[in-house]
N, C-alpha and C. Protein backbone atom coordinates (compact mmCIF):
# COMPACT_ATOMS: atom_id res chain seq x y z
N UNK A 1 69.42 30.87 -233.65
CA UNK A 1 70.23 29.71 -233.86
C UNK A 1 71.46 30.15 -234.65
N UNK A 2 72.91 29.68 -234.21
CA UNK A 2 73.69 30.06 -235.36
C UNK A 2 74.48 28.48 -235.39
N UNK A 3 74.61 27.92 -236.62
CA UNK A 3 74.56 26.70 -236.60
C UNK A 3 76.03 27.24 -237.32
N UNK A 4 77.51 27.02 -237.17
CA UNK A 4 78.59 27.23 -238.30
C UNK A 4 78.46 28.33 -238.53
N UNK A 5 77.71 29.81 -237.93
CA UNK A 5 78.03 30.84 -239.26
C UNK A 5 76.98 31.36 -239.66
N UNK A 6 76.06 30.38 -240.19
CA UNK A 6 74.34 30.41 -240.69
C UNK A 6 74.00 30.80 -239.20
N UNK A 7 73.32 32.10 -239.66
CA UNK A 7 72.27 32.70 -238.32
C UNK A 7 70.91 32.66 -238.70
N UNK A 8 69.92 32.38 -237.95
CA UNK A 8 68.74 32.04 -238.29
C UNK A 8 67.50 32.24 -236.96
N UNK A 9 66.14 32.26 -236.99
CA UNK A 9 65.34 31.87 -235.75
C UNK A 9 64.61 30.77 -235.99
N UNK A 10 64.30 30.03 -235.01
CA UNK A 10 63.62 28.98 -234.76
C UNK A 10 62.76 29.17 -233.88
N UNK A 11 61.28 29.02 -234.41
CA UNK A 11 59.89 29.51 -233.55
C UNK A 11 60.35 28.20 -232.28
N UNK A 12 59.96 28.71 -231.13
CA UNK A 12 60.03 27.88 -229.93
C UNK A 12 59.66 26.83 -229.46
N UNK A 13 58.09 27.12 -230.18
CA UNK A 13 57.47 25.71 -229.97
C UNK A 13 58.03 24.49 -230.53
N UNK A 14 58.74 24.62 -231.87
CA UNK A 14 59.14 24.09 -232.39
C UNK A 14 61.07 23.61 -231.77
N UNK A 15 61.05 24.36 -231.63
CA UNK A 15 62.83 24.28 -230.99
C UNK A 15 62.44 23.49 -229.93
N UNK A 16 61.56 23.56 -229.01
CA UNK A 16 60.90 22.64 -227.93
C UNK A 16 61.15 21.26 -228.32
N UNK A 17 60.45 21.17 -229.42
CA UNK A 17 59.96 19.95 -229.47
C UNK A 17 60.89 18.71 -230.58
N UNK A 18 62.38 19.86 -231.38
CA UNK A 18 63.41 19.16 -231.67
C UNK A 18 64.07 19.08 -232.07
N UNK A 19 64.27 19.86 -230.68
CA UNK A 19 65.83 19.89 -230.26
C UNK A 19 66.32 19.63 -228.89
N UNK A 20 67.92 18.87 -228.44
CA UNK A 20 67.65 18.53 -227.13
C UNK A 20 69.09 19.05 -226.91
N UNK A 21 69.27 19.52 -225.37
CA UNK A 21 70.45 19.98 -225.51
C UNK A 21 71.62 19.07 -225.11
N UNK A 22 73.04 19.21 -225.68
CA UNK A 22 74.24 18.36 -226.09
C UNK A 22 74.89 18.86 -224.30
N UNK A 23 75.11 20.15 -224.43
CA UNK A 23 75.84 20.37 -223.18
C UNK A 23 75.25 22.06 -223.69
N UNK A 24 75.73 22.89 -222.05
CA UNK A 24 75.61 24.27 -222.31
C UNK A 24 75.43 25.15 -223.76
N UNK A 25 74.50 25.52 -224.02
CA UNK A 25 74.48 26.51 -225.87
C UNK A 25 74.62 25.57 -226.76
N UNK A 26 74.97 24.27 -225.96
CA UNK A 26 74.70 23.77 -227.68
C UNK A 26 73.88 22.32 -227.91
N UNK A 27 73.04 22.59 -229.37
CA UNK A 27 71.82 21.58 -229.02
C UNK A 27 72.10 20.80 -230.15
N UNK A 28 71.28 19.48 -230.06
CA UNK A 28 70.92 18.92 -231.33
C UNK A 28 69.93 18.85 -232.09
N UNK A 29 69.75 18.63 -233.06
CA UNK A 29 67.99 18.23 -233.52
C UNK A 29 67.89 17.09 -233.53
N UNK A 30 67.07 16.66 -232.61
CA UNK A 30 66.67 15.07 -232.40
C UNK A 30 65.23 14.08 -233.39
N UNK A 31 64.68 15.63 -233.50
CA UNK A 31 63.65 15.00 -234.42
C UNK A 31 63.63 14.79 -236.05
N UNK A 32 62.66 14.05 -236.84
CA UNK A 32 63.22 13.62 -238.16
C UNK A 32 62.51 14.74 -238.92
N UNK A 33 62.93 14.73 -240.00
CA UNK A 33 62.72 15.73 -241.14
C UNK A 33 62.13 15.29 -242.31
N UNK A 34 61.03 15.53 -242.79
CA UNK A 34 60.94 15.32 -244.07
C UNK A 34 61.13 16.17 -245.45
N UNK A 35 61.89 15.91 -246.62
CA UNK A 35 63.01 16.76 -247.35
C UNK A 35 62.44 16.70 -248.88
N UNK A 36 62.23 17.12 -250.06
CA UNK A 36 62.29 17.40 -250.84
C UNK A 36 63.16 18.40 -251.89
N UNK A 37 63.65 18.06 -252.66
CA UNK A 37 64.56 18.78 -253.80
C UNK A 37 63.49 19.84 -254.71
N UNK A 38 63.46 21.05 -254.19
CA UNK A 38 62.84 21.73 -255.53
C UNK A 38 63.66 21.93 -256.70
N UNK A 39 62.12 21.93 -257.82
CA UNK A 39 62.20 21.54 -258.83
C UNK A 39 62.57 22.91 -259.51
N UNK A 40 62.22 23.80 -259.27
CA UNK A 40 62.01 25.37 -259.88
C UNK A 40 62.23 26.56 -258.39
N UNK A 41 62.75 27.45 -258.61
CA UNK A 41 62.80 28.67 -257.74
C UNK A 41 61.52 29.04 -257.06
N UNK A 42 61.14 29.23 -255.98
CA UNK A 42 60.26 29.69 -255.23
C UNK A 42 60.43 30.99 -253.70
N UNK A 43 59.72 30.47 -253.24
CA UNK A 43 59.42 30.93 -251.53
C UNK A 43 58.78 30.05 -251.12
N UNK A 44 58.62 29.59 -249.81
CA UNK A 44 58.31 29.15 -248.85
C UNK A 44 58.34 30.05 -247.46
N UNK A 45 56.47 29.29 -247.31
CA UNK A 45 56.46 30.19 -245.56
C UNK A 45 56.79 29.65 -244.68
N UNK A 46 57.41 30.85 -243.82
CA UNK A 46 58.05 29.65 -242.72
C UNK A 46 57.36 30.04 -241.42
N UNK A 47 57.35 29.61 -239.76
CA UNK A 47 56.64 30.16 -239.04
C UNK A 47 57.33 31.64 -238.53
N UNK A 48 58.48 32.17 -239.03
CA UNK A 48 59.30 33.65 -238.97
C UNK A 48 59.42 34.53 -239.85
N UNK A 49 58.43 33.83 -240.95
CA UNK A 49 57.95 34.94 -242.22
C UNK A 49 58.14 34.26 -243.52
N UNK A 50 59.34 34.22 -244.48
CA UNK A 50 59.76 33.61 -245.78
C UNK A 50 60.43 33.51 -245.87
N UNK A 51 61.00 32.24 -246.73
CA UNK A 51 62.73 31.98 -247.34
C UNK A 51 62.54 32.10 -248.71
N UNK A 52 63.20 32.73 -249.17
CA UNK A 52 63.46 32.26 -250.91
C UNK A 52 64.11 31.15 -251.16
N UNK A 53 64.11 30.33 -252.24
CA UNK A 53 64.99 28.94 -252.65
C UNK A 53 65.07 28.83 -253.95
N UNK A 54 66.00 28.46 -254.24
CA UNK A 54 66.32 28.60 -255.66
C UNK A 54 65.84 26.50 -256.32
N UNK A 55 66.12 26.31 -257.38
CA UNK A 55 65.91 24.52 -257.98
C UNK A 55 67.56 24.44 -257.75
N UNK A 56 67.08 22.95 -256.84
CA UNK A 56 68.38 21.90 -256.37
C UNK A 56 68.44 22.66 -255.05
N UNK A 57 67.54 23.31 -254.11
CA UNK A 57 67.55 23.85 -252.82
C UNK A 57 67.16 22.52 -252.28
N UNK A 58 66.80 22.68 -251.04
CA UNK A 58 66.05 21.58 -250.35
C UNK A 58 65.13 21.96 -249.79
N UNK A 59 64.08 21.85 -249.84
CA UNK A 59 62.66 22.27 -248.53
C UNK A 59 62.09 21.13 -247.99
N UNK A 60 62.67 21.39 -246.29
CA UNK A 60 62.36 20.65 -245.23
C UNK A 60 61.64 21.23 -244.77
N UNK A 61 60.91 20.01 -244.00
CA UNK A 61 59.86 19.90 -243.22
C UNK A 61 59.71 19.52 -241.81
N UNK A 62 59.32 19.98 -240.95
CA UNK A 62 59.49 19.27 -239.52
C UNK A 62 57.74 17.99 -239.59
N UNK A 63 57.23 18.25 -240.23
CA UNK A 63 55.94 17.24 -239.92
C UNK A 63 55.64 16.76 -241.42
N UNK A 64 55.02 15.02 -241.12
CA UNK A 64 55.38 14.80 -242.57
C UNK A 64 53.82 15.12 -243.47
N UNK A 65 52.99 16.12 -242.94
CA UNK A 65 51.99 16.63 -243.78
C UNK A 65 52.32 17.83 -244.78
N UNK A 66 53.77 18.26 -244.80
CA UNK A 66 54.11 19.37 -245.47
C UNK A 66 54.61 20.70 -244.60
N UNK A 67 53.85 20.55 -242.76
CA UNK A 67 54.12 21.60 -242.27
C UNK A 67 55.30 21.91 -241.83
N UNK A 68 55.67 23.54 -241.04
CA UNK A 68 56.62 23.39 -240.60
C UNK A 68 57.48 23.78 -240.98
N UNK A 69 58.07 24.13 -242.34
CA UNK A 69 58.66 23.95 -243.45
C UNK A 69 59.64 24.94 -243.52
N UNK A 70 60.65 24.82 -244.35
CA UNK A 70 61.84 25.85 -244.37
C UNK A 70 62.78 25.49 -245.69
N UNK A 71 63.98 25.85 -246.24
CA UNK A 71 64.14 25.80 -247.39
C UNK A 71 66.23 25.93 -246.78
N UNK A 72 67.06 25.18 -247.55
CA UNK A 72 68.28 25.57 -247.38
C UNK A 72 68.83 24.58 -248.70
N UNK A 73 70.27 25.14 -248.78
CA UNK A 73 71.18 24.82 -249.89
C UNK A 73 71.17 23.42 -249.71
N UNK A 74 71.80 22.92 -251.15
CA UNK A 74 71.80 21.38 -250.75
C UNK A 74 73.16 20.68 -250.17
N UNK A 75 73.73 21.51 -250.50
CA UNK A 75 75.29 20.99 -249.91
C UNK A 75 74.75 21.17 -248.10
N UNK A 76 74.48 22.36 -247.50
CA UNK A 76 74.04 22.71 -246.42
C UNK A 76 72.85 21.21 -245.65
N UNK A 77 71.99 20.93 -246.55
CA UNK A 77 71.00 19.89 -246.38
C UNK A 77 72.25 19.09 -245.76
N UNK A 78 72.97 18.12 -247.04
CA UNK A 78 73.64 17.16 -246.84
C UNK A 78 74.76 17.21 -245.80
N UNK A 79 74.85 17.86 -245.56
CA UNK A 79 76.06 18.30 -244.09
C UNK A 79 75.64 18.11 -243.01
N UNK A 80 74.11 18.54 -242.81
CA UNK A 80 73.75 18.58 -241.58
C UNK A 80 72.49 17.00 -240.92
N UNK A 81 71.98 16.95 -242.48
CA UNK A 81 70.90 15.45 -242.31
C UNK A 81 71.32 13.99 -242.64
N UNK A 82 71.46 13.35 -241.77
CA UNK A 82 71.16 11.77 -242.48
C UNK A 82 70.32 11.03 -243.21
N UNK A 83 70.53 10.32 -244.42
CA UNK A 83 69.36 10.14 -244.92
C UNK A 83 68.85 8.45 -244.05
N UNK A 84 67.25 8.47 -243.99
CA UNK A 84 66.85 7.10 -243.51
C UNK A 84 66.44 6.51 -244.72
N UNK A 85 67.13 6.28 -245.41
CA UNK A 85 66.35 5.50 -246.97
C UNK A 85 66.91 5.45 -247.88
């Protein structure tokens, strides 16, 4: 995936299931996210190995049991998600 610049992978099954495509190479994410602000510096596993995240990161979620999960800046969060709430 290179979304702006940010290069990244997205396990398939998951890209399957949401994301839909806009026109030729380029897609959207159609499905919802569930988001949290960490509190303290960590890692998170992701299904392509680990992200590091620093406090005031964001770790999203594609399922709202926690799974799925991935970690990005918050300015980055807010650029790319709408909030429903």
């Amino acid at each position: 995936m290179d979304n702006q610049g940010d290069v990244y992978t997205i396990d398939g099954k998951t890209f399957e299931r949401t994301y839909q495509i806009v026109s030729p190479g380029l897609y959207e994410k159609i499905a919802p996210v569930w988001a949290e602000v960490a509190a303290e510096p960590g890692t998170i596993q992701t299904k392509e190995g680990s992200t590091a995240y620093l406090a005031g990161d964001y770790l999203v979620f594609n399922a709202p049991d926690r799974t799925d999960g991935y970690a990005m800046k918050a300015e980055t969060f807010r650029q790319l998600y709408e909030s429903d709430g």
